[in-house]
Structure formats: C-alpha cells, structure tokens
Protein backbone atom coordinates (compact mmCIF):
# COMPACT_ATOMS: atom_id res chain seq x y z
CA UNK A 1 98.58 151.64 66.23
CA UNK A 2 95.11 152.15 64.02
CA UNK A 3 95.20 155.48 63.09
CA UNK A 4 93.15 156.78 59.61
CA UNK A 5 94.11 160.56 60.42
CA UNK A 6 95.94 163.09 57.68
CA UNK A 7 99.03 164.06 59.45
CA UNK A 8 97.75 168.32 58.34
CA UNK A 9 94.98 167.95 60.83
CA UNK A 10 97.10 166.03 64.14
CA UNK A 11 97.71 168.90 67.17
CA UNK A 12 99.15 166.90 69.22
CA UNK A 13 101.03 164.15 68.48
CA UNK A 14 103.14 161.75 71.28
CA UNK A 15 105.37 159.17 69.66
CA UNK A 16 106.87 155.92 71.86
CA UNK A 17 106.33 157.60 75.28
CA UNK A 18 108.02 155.67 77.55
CA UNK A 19 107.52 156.34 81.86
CA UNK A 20 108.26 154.63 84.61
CA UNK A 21 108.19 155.18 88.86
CA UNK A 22 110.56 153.56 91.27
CA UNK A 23 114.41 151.86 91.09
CA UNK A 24 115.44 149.18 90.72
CA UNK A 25 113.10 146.14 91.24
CA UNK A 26 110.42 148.11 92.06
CA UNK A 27 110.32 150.12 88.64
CA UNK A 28 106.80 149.66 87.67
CA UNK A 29 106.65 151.08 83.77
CA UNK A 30 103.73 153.09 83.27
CA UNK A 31 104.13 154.13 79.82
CA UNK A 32 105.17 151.79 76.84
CA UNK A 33 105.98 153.28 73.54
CA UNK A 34 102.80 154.87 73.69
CA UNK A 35 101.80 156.57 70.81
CA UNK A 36 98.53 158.74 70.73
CA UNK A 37 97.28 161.58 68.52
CA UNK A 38 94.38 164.14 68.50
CA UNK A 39 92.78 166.80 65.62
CA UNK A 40 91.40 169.76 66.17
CA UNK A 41 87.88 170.42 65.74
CA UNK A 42 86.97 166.92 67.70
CA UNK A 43 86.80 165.45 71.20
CA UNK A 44 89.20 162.30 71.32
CA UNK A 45 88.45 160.08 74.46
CA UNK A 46 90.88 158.01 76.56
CA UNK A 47 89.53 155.40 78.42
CA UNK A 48 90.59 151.84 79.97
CA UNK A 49 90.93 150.69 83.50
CA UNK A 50 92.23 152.13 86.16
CA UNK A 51 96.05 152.24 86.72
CA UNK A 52 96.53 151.66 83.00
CA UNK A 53 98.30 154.97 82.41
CA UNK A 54 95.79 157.29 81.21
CA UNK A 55 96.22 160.29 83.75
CA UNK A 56 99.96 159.65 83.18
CA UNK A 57 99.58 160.20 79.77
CA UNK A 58 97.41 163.07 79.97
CA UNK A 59 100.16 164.89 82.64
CA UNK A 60 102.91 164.44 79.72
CA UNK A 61 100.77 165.91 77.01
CA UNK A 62 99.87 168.59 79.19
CA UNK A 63 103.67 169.37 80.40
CA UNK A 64 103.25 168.47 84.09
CA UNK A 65 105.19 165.48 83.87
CA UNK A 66 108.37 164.81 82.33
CA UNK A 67 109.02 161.56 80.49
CA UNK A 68 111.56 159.08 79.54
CA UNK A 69 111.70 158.61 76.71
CA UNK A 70 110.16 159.89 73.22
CA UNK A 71 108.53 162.33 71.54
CA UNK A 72 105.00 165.36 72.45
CA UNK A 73 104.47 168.05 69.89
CA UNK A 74 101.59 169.81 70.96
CA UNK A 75 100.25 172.61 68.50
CA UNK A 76 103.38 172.71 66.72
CA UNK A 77 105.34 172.68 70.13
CA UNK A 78 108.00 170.04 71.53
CA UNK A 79 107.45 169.57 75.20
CA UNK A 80 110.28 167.62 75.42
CA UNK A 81 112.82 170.39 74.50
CA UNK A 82 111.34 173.14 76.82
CA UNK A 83 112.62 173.98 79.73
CA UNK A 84 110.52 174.16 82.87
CA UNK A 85 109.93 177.48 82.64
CA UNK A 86 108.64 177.70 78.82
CA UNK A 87 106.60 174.23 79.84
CA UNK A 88 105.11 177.14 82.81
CA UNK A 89 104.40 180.20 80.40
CA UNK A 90 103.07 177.23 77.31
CA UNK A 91 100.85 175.63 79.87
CA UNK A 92 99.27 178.91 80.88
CA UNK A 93 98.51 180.21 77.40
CA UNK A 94 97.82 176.72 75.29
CA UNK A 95 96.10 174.35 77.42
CA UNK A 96 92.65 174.74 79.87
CA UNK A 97 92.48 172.41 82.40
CA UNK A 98 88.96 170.88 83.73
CA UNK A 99 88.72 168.36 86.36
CA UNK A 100 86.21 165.95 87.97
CA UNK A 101 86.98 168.11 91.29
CA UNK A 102 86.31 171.58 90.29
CA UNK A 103 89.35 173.06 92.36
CA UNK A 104 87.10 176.54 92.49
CA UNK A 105 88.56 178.40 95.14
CA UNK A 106 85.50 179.08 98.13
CA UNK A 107 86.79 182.33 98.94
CA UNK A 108 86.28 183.53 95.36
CA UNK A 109 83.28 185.16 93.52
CA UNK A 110 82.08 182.64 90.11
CA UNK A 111 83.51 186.03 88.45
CA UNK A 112 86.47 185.95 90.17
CA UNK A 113 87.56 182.06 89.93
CA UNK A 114 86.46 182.26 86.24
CA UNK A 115 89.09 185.10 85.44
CA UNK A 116 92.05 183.53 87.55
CA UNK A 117 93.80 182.73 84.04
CA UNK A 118 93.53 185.68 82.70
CA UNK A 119 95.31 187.54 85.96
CA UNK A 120 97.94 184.84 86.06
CA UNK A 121 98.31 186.07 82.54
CA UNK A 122 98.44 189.86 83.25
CA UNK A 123 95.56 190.75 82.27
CA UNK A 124 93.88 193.82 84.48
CA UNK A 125 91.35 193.10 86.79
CA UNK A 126 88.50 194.91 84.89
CA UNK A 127 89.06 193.60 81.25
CA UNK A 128 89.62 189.47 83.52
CA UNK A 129 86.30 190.64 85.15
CA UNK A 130 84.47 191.67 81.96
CA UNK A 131 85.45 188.58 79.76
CA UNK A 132 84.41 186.00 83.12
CA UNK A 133 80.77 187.80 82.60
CA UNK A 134 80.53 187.21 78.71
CA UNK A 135 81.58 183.18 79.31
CA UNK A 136 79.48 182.52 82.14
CA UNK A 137 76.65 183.95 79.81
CA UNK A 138 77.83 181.37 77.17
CA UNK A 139 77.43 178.69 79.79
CA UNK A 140 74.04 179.44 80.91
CA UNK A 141 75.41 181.29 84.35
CA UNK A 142 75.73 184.75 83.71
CA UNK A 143 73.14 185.87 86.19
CA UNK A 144 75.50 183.76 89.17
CA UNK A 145 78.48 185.98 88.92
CA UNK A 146 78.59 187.43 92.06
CA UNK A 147 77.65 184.11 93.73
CA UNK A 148 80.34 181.89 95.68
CA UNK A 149 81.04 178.69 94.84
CA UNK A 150 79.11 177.36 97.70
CA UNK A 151 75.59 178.50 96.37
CA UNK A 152 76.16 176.41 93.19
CA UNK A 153 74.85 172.87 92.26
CA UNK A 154 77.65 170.24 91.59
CA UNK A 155 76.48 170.79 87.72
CA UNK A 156 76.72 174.67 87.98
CA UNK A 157 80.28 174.53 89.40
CA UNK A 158 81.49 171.77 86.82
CA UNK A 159 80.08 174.60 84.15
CA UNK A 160 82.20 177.70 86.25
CA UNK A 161 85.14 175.31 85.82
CA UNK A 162 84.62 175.15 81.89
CA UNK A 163 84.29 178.67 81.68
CA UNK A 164 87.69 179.12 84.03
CA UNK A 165 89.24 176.86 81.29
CA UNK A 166 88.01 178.30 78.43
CA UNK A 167 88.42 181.88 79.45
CA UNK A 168 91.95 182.93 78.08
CA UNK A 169 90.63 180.86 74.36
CA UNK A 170 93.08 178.04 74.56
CA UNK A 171 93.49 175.41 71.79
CA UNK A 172 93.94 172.68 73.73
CA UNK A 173 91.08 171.86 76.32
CA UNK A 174 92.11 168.42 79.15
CA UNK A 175 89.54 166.66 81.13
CA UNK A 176 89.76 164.45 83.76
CA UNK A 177 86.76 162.56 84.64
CA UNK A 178 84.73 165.93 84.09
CA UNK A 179 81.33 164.07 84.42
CA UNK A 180 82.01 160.93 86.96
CA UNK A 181 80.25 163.02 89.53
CA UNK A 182 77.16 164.39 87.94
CA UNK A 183 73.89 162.67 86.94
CA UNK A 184 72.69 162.35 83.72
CA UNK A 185 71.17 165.65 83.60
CA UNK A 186 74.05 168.03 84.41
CA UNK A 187 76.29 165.57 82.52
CA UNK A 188 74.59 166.19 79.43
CA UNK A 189 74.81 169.50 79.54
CA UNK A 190 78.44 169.80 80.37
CA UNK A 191 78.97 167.19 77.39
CA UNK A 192 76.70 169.69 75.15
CA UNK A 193 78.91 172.17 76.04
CA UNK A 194 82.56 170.33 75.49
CA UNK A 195 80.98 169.12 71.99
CA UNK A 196 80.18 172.77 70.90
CA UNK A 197 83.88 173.62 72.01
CA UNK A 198 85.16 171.22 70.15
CA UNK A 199 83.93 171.95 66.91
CA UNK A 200 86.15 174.96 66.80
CA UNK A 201 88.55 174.05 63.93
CA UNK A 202 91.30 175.40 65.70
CA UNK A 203 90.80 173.75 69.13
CA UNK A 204 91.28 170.08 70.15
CA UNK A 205 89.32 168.71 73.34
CA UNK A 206 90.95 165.35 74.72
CA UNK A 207 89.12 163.41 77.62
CA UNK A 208 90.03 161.10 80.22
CA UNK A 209 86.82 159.13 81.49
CA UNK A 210 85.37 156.04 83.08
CA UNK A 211 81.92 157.28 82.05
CA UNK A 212 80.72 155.32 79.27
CA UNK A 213 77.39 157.60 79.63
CA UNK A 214 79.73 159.84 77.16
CA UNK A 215 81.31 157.87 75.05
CA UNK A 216 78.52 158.63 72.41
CA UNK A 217 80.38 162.07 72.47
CA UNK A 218 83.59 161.37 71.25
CA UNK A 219 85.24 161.87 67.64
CA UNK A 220 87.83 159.18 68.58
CA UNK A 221 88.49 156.77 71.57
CA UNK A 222 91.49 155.77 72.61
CA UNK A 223 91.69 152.67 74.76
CA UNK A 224 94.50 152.00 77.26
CA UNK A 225 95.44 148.75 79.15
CA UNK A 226 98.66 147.88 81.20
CA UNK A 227 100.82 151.28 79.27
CA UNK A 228 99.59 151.06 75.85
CA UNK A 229 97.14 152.15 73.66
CA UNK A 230 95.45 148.91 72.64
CA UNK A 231 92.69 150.11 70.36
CA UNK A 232 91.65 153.21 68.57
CA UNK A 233 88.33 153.90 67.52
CA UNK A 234 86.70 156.50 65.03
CA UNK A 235 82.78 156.94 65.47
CA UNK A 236 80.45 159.53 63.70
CA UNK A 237 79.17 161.42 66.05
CA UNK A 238 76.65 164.12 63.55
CA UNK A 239 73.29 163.27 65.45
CA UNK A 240 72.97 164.58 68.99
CA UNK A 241 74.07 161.69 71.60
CA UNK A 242 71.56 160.54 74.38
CA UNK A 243 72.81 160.22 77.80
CA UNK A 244 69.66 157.44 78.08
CA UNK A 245 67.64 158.78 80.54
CA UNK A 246 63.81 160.50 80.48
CA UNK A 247 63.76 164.08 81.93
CA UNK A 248 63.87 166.87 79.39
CA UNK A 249 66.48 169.42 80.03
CA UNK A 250 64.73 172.28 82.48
C-alpha cells in the first residue's frame, strides 16, 4: 500500500485486517489484509462505494467489532489483545464518536447531551455541566444550552454532536458521514470545525464519507473497493477549502 508517512507520527496503525460474515458458502469477506494508517495532527478520509468495507473498518479501529485476523494499535494500544471490558473503559476515554445521525437524546438539554461522556466517565454533574458550556461556546452555541434538541437546525445539532465528542478531549475523533445531511452552508462549518480539531498535534481525526463536497479537507484519503484499500492519497490542504457554493457564512 502507498504510504510516505514516518512511522514516529502513525496513531493508529491496522496491519492485514482480515473480516468476514456468514458460514460456510455464504461467507462474504469484508475485510482483506487491509492495511490503513493515520497521524495525528491531520484528518485522513476513507471513502469508496458503498458495501466496500469502510464502516467495517472504522468499527475495528474503534473497538466495536472484533476481527479475524491481524493487527490495530491505536495510540500506542492493541485492540486486539484487550478484553471486552478494557475495549469498554479505552473506547470511553480515547475515541469521540460523531455520526451522520446525531443520536442526541430529545429528552435532554444541549448541556446535558453534550456532558453525557463526561458522567459515563464519573465526572460530577456540575464540573460535566460547566465544561458542556465552555465547548458549546467553542462551537458557536453557547447561548443554546438550555435548549432541547428539537429547537435546533440539522447544522446546530451536527455541531452539539461535535461538542458531545470532543468534550472528555479525546485523541482520536471517528466520523461517519458527518456532513451527508447538511447543505453546503452548515457543512462548511462543521468541516471548519473538524479541520481546527485536527490540527491538534496530539489528536488524529479519521472520516468516513460519500461527500466529495469535503474531500478538499482531508490530509490523506484512503480509498476502499471490494475489502481493500486500493489507493492512498496525500494532498496539501494549507489554503482554506471551498465547499463551491455563493452565500457567505451568516
């Protein structure tokens, strides 16, 4: 596989993952021998077709799905030694999850959803509460705290999502189709806001997308067909990317 990295800077780093669903004749392999790296510091895409493997992959980097066969280290970590519980605790402390869906929960204040890590973590109520407030500010919603979920735009609750996953500082940030469902304007800020995450040198943002709006975005694409990683691309990505269309951000 192409791959101009320095092995100091690779977080996580999955060597001939093999996966497969079903017995017998039906066995359908979903993974082959993949091997796929990101650095910290960047935003490393994976795209290619659907049914190609990419949420598959993603799910064993992230420790929600066991493989077959090789090797994850992720941040130092081997996900293939842990046990189910240590894949649990690693999970809640290493990795923020953001997905195309939001998954807030209605019943919840933006506050509330935002700090859900944090509790899960045991972290008091007040000090969850107080951190939710200063990260909302960082994504332009601190005056929506109190709000539900339900009194949010589709781009406001993508951005109470990012906050939920960025709340406890983890060093590995997943997306799943995080813009399919916004237009261009709320998509470019959410993107605005996942590059300025990534340039943390001690965080690594990986990306699963159909979007090609974003592509511009990413430090590294990874492309996928039938189980494999068929291509991997390095772009500069120093000047800010356009998401091509004509209305100013408000």
């Amino acid at each position: 596989m192409p791959d101009s990295s320095s092995s100091s800077d690779i977080v996580i780093d999955a060597r001939a993952v093999e996966k497969s669903f079903g017995d017998g004749s039906d066995r359908i392999h979903v993974l082959k021998k993949v091997n796929f790296q990101a650095r910290t510091g960047e935003i490393t895409m994976l795209v290619g077709p659907s049914g190609c493997g990419k949420t598959t992959l993603l799910s064993a980097i992230a420790g929600t799905m066991r493989i077959d066969a090789g090797d994850i280290s992720v941040f130092g970590s081997d996900l293939v030694k842990m046990s189910g519980g240590a894949l649990t605790r690693f999970r809640a402390k290493k990795i923020g999850f953001i997905f195309q869906q939001f998954n807030l929960i209605p019943t919840l204040t933006v506050a509330e959803n935002v700090g859900v890590p944090l509790l899960i973590q045991g972290v008091s109520a007040s000090k969850a509460l107080k951190r939710s407030r200063e990260i909302l500010e960082q994504v332009g919603l601190g005056t929506r705290w109190k709000d539900r979920p339900n009194k949010l735009s589709g781009g406001q609750q993508q951005r109470v999502a990012i906050a939920r996953a960025l709340v406890h500082q983890p060093p590995l940030v997943i997306c799943d189709e995080p813009t399919a469902a916004l237009d261009a304007q709320n998509g470019e800020i959410v993107m605005d806001l996942f590059r300025q995450v990534a340039r943390s040198p001690d965080r690594a943002v990986i990306i699963v997308t159909h979007d090609n709006r974003i592509f511009s975005y990413a430090d590294r694409i990874a492309r996928m067909d039938d189980g494999e990683i068929v291509e991997v691309k390095e772009q500069a990505t120093d000047s800010a990317p356009e998401f091509q269309h004509e209305h100013a951000l408000e």
